[in-house]
PDB file of N, CA and C in Angstrom:
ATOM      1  N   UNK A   1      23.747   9.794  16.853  1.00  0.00           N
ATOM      2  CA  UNK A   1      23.491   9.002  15.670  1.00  0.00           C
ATOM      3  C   UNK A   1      22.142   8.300  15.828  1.00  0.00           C
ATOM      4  N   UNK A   2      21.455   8.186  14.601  1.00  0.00           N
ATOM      5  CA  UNK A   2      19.962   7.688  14.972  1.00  0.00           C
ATOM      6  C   UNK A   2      20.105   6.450  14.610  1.00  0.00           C
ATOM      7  N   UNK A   3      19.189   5.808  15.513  1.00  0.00           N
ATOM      8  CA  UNK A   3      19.063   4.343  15.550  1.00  0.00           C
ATOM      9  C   UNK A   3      19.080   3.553  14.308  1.00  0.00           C
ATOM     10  N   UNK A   4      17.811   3.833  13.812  1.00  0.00           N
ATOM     11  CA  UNK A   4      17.680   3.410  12.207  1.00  0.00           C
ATOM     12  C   UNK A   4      16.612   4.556  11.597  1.00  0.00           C
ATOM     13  N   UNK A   5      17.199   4.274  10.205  1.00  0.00           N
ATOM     14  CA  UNK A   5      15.978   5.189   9.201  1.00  0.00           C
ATOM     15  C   UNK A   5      15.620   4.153   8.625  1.00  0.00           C
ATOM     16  N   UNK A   6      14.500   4.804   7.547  1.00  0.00           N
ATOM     17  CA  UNK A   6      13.416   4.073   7.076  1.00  0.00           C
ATOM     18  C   UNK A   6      13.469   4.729   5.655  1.00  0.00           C
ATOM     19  N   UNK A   7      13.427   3.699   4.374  1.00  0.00           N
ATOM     20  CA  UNK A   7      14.271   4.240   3.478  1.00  0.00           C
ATOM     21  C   UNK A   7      13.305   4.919   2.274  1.00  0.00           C
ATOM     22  N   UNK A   8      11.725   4.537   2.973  1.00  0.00           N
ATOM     23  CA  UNK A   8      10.866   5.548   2.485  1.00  0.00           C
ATOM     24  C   UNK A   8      10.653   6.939   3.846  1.00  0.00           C
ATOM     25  N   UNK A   9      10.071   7.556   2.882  1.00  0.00           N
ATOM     26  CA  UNK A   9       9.286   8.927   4.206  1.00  0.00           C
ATOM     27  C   UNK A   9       8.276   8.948   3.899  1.00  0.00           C
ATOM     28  N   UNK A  10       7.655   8.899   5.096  1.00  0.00           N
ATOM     29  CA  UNK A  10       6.103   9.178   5.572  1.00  0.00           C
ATOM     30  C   UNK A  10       5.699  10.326   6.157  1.00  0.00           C
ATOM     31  N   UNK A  11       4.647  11.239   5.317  1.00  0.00           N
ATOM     32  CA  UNK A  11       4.205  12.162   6.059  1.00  0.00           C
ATOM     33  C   UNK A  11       3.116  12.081   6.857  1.00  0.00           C
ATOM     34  N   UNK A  12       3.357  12.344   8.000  1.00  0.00           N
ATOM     35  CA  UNK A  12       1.990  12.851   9.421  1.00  0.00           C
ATOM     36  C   UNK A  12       1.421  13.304   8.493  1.00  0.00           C
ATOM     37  N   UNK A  13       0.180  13.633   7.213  1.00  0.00           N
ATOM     38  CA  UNK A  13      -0.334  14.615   7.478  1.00  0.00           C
ATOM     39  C   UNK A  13      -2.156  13.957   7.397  1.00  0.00           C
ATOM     40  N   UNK A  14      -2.333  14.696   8.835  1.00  0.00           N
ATOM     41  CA  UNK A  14      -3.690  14.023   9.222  1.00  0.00           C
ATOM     42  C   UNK A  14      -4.778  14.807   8.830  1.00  0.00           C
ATOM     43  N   UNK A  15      -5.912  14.536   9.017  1.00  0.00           N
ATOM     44  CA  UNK A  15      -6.958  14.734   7.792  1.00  0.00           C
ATOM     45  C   UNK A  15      -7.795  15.307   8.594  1.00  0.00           C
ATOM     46  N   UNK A  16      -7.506  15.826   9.764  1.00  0.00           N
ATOM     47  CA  UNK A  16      -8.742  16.819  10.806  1.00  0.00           C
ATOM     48  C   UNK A  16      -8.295  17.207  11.745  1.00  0.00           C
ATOM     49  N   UNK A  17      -8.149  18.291  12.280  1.00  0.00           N
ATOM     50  CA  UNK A  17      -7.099  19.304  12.995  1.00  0.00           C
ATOM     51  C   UNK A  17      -7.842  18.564  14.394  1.00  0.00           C
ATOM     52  N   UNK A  18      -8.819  18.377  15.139  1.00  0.00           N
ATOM     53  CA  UNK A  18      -9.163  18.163  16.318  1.00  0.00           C
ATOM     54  C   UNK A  18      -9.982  16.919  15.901  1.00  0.00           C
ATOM     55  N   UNK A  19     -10.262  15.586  17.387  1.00  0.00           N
ATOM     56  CA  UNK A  19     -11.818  15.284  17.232  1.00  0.00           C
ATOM     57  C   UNK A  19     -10.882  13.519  16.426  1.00  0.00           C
ATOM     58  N   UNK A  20     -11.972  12.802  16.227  1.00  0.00           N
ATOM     59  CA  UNK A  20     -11.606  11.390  16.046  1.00  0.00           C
ATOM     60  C   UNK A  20     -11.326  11.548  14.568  1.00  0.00           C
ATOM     61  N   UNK A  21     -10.149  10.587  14.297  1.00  0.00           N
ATOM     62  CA  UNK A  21     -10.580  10.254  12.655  1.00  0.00           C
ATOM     63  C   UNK A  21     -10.935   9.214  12.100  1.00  0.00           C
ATOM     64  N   UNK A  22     -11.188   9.647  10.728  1.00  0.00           N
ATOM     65  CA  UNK A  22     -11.655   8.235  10.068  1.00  0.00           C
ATOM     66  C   UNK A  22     -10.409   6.948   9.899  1.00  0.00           C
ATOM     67  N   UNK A  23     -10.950   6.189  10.109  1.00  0.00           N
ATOM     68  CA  UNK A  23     -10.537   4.718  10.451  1.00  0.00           C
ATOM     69  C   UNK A  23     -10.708   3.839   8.723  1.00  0.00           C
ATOM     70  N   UNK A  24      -9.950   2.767   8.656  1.00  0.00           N
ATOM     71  CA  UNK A  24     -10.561   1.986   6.957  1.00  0.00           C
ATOM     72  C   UNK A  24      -9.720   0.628   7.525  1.00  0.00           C
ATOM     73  N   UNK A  25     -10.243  -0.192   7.216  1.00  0.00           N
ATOM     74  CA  UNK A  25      -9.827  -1.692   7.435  1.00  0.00           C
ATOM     75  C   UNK A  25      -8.487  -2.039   6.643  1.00  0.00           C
ATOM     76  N   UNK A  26      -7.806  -2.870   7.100  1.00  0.00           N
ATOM     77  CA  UNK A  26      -5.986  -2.904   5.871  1.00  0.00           C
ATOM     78  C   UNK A  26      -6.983  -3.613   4.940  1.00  0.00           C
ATOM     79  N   UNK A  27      -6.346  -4.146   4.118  1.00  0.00           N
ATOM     80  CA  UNK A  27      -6.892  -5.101   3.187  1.00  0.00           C
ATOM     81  C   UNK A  27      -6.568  -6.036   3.112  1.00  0.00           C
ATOM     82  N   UNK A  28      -5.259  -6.618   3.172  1.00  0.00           N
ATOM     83  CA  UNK A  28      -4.595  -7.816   3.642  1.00  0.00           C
ATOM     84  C   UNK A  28      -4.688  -8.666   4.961  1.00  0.00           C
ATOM     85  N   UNK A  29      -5.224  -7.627   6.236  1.00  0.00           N
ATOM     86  CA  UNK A  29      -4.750  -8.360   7.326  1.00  0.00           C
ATOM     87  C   UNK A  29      -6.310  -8.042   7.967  1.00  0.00           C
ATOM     88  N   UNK A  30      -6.826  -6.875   7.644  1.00  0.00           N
ATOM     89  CA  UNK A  30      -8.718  -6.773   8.097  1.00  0.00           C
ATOM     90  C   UNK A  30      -8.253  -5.292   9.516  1.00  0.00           C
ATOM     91  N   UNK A  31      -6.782  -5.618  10.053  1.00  0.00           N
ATOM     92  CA  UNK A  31      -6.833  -4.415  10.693  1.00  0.00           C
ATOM     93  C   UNK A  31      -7.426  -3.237  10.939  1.00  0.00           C
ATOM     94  N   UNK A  32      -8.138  -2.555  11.491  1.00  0.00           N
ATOM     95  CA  UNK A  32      -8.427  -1.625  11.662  1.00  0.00           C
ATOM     96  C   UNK A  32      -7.259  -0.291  12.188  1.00  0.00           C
ATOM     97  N   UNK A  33      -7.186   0.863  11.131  1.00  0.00           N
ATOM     98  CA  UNK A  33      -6.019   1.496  11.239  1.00  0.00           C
ATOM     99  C   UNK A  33      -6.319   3.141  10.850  1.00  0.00           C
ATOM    100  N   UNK A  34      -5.873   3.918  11.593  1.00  0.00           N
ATOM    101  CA  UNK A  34      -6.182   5.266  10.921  1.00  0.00           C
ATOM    102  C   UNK A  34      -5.727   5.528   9.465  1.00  0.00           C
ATOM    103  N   UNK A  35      -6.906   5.970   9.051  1.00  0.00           N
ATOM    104  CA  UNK A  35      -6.464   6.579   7.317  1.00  0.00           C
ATOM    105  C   UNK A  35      -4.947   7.032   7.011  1.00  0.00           C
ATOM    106  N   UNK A  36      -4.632   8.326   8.027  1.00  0.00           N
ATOM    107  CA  UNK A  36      -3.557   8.491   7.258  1.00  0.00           C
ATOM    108  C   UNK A  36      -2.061   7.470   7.505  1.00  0.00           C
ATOM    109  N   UNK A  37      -2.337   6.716   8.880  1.00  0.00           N
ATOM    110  CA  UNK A  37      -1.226   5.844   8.952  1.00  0.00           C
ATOM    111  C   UNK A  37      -1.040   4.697   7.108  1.00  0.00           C
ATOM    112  N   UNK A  38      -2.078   4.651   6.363  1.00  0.00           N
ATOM    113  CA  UNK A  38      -2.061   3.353   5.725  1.00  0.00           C
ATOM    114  C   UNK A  38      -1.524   3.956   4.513  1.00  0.00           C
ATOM    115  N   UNK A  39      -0.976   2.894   3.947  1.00  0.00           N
ATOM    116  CA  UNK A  39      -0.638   3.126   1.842  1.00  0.00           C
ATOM    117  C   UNK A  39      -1.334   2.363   0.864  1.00  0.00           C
ATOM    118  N   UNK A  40      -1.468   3.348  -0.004  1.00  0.00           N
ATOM    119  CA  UNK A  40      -2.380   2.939  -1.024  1.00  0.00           C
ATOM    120  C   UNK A  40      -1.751   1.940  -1.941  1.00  0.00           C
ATOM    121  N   UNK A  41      -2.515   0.814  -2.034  1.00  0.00           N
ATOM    122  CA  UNK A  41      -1.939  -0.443  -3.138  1.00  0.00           C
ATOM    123  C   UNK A  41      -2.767  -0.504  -4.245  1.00  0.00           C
ATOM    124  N   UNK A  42      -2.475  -1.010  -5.746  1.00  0.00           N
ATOM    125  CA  UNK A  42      -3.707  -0.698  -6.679  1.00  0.00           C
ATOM    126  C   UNK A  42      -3.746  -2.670  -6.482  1.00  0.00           C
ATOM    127  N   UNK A  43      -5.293  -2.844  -6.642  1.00  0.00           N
ATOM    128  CA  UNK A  43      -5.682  -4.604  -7.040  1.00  0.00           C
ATOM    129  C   UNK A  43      -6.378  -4.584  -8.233  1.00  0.00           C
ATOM    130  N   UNK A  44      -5.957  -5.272  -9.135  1.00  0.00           N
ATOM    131  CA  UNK A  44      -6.485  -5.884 -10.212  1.00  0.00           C
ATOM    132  C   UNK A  44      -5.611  -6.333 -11.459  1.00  0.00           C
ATOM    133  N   UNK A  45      -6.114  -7.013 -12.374  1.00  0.00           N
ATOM    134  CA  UNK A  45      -4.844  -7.258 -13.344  1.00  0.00           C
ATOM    135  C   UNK A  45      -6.004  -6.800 -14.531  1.00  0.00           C
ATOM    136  N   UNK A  46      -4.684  -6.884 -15.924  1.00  0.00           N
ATOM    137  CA  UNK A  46      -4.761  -6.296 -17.118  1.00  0.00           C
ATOM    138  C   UNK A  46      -4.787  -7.193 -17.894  1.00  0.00           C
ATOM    139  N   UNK A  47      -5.608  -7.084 -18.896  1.00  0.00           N
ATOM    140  CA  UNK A  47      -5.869  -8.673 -20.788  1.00  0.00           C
ATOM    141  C   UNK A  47      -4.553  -7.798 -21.401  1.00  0.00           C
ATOM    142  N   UNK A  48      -3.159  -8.125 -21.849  1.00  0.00           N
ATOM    143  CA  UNK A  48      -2.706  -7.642 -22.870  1.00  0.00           C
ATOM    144  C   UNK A  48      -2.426  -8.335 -23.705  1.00  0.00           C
ATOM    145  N   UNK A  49      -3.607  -9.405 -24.181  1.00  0.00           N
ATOM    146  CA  UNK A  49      -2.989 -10.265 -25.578  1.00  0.00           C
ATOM    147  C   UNK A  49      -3.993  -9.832 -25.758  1.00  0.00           C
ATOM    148  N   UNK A  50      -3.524  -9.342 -26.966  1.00  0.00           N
ATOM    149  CA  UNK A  50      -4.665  -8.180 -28.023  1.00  0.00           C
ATOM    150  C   UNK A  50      -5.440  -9.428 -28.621  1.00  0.00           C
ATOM    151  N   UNK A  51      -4.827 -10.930 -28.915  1.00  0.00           N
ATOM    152  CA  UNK A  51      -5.933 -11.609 -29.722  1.00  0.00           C
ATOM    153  C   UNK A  51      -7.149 -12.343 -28.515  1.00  0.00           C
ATOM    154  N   UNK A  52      -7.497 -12.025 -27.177  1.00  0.00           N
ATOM    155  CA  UNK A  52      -8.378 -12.105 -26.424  1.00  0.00           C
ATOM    156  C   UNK A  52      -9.230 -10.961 -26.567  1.00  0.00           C
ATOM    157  N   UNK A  53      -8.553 -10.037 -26.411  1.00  0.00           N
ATOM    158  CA  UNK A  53      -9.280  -8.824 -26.786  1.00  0.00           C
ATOM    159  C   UNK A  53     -10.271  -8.364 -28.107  1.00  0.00           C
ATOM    160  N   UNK A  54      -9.641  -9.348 -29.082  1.00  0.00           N
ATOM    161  CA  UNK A  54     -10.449  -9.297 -30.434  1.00  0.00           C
ATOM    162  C   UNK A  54     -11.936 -10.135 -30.619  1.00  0.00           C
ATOM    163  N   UNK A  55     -11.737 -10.808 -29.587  1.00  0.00           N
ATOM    164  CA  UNK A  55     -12.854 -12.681 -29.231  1.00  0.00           C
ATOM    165  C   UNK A  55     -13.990 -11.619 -28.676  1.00  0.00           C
ATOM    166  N   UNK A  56     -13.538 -11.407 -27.730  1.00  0.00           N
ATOM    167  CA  UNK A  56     -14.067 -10.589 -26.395  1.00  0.00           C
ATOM    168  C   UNK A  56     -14.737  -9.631 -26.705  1.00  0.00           C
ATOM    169  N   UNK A  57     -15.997  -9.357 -26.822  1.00  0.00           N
ATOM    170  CA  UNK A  57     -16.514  -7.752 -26.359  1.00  0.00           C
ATOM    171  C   UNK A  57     -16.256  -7.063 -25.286  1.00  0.00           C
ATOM    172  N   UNK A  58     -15.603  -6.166 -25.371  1.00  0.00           N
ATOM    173  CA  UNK A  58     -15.456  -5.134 -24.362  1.00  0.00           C
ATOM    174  C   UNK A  58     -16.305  -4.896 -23.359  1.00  0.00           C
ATOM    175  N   UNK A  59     -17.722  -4.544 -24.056  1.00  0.00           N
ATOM    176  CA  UNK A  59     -18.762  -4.367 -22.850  1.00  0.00           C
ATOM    177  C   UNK A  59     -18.935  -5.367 -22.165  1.00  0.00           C
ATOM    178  N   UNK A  60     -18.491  -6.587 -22.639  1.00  0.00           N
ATOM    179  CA  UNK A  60     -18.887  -8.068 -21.366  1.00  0.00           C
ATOM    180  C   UNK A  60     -17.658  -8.108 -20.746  1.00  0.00           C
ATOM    181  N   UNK A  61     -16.546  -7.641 -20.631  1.00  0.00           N
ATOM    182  CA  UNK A  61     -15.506  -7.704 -19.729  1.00  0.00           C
ATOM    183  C   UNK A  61     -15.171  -6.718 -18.851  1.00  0.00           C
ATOM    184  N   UNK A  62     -15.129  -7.339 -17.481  1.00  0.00           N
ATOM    185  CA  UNK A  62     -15.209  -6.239 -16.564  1.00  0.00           C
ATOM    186  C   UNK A  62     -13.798  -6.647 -15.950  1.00  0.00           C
ATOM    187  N   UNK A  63     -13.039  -5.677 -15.670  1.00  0.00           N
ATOM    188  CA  UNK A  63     -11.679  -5.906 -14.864  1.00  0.00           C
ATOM    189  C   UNK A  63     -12.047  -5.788 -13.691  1.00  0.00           C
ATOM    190  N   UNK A  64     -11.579  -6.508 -12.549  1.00  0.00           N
ATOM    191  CA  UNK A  64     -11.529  -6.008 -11.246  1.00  0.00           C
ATOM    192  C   UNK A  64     -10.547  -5.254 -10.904  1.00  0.00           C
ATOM    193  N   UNK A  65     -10.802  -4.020 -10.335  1.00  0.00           N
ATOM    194  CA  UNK A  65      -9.540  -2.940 -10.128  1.00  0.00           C
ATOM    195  C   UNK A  65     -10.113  -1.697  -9.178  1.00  0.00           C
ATOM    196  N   UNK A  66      -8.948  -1.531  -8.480  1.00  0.00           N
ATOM    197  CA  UNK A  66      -9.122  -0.254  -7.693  1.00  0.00           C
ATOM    198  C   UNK A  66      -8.116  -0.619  -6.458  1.00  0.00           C
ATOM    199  N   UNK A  67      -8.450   0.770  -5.950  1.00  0.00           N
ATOM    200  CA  UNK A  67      -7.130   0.718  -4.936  1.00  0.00           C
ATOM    201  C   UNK A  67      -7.840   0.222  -3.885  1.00  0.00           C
ATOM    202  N   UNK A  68      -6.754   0.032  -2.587  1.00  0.00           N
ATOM    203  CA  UNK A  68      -6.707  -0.750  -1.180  1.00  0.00           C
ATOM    204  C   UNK A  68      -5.698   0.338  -0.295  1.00  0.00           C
ATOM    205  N   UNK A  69      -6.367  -0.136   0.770  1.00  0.00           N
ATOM    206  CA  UNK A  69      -5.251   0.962   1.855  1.00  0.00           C
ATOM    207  C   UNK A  69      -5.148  -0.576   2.482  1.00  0.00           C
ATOM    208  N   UNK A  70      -3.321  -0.701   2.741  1.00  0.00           N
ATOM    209  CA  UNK A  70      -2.895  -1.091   3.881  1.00  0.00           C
ATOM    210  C   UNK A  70      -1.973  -0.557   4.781  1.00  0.00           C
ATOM    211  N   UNK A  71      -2.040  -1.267   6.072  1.00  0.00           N
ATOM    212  CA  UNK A  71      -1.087  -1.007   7.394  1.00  0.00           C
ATOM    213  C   UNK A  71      -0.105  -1.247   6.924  1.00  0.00           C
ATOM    214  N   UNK A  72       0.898  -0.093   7.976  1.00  0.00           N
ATOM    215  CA  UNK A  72       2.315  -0.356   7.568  1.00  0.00           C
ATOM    216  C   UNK A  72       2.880  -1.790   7.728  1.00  0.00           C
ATOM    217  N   UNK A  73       2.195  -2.419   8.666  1.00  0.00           N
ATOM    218  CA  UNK A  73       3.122  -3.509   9.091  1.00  0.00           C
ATOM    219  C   UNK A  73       2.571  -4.656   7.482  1.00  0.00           C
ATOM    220  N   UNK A  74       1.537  -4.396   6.842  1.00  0.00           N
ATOM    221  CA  UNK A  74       1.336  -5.602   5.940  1.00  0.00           C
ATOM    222  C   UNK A  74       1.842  -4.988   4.528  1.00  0.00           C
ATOM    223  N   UNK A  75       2.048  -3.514   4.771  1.00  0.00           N
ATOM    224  CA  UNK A  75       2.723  -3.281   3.426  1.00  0.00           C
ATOM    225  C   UNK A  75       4.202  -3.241   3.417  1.00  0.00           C
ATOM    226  N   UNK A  76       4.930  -3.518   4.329  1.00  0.00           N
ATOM    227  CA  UNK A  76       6.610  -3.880   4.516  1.00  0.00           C
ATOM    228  C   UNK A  76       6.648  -5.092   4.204  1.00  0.00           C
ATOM    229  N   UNK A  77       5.454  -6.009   4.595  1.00  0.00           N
ATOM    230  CA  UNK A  77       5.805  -7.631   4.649  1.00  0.00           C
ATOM    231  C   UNK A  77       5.480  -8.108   2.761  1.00  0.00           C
ATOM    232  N   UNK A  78       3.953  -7.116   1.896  1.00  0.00           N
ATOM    233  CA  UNK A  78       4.300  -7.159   0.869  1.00  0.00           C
ATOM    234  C   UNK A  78       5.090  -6.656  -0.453  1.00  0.00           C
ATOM    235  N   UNK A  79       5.737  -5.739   0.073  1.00  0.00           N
ATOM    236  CA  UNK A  79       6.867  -4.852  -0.128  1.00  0.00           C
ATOM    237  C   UNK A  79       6.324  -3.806  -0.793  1.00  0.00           C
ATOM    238  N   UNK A  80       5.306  -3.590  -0.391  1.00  0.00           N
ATOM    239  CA  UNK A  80       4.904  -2.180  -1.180  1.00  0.00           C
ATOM    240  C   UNK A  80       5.502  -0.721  -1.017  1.00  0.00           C
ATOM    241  N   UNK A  81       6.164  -1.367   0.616  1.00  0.00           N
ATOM    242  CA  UNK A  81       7.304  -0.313   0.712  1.00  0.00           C
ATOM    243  C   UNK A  81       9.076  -1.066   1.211  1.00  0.00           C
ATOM    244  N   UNK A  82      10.093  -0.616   0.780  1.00  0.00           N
ATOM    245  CA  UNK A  82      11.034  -1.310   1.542  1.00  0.00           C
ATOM    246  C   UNK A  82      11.237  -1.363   2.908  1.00  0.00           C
ATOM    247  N   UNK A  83      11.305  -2.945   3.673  1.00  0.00           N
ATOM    248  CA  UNK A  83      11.899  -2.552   5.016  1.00  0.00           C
ATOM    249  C   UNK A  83      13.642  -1.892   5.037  1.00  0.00           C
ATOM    250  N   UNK A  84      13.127  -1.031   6.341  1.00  0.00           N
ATOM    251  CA  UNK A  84      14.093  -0.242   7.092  1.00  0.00           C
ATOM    252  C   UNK A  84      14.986  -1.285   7.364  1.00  0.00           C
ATOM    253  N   UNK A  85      16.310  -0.700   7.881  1.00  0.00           N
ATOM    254  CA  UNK A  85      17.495  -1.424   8.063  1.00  0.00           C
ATOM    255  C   UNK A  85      18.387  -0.295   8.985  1.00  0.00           C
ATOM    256  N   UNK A  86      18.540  -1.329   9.965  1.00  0.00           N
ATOM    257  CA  UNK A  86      19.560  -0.469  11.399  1.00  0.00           C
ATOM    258  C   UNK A  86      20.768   0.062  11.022  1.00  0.00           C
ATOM    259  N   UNK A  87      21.117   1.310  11.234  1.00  0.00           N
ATOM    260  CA  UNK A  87      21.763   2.102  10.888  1.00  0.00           C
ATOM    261  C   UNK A  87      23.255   1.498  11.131  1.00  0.00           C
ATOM    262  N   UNK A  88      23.489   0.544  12.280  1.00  0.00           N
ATOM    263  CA  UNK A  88      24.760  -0.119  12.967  1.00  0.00           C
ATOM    264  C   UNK A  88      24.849  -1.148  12.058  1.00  0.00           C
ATOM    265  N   UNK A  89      23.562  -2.126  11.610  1.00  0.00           N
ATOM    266  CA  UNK A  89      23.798  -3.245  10.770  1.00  0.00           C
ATOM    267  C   UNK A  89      24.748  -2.751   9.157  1.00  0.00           C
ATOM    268  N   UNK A  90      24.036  -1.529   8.710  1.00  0.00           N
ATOM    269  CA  UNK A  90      24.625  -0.787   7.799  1.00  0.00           C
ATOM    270  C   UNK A  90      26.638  -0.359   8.210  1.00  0.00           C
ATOM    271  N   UNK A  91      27.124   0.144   9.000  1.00  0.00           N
ATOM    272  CA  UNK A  91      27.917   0.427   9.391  1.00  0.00           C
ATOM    273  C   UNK A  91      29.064  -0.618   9.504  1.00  0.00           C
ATOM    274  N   UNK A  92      28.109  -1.982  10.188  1.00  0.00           N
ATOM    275  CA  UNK A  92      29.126  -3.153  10.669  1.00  0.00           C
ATOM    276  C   UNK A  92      29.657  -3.967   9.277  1.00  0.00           C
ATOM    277  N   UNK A  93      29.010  -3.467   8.154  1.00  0.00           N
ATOM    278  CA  UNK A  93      29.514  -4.422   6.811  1.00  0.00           C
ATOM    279  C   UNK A  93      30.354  -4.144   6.121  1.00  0.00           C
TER     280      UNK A  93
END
């Protein structure tokens, strides 16, 4: 019986058969972490009161947006993925 699962899946799949890989900072924590260990988070927010939108020229409003890679350990803590749970803790309830 396995210890615990993890109630997302993660695939190994790494991005260069031999030789070093590329590396990207988390975004939350500054970590330094291999690419494919990290998950992609999107940052920025959205205007949806259409009567701002009417005030507003479009061309003078710029959203801040785009994605972020973080480490597993800062994307469990912001739940971008669910934490895992011991297979016995599951069992004993």
């Amino acid at each position: 019986m396995p210890v615990s699962t993890a109630p997302y899946t993660r695939q190994y799949q790494h991005s260069k058969k031999r030789g070093r890989e590329g590396t990207v900072n988390c975004g939350y924590c500054g970590k330094i972490v291999p690419r494919w260990k990290t998950f992609v988070a999107y940052r920025g927010f959205r205007i949806t009161d259409q009567s701002i939108l009417k005030q507003v020229d479009r061309r003078m409003l710029h959203l801040m947006g785009g994605q972020m890679r973080v480490c597993p350990g800062c994307a469990r803590f912001q739940h971008i993925v669910k934490k895992g749970k011991s297979v016995r803790k599951k069992h004993m309830k």
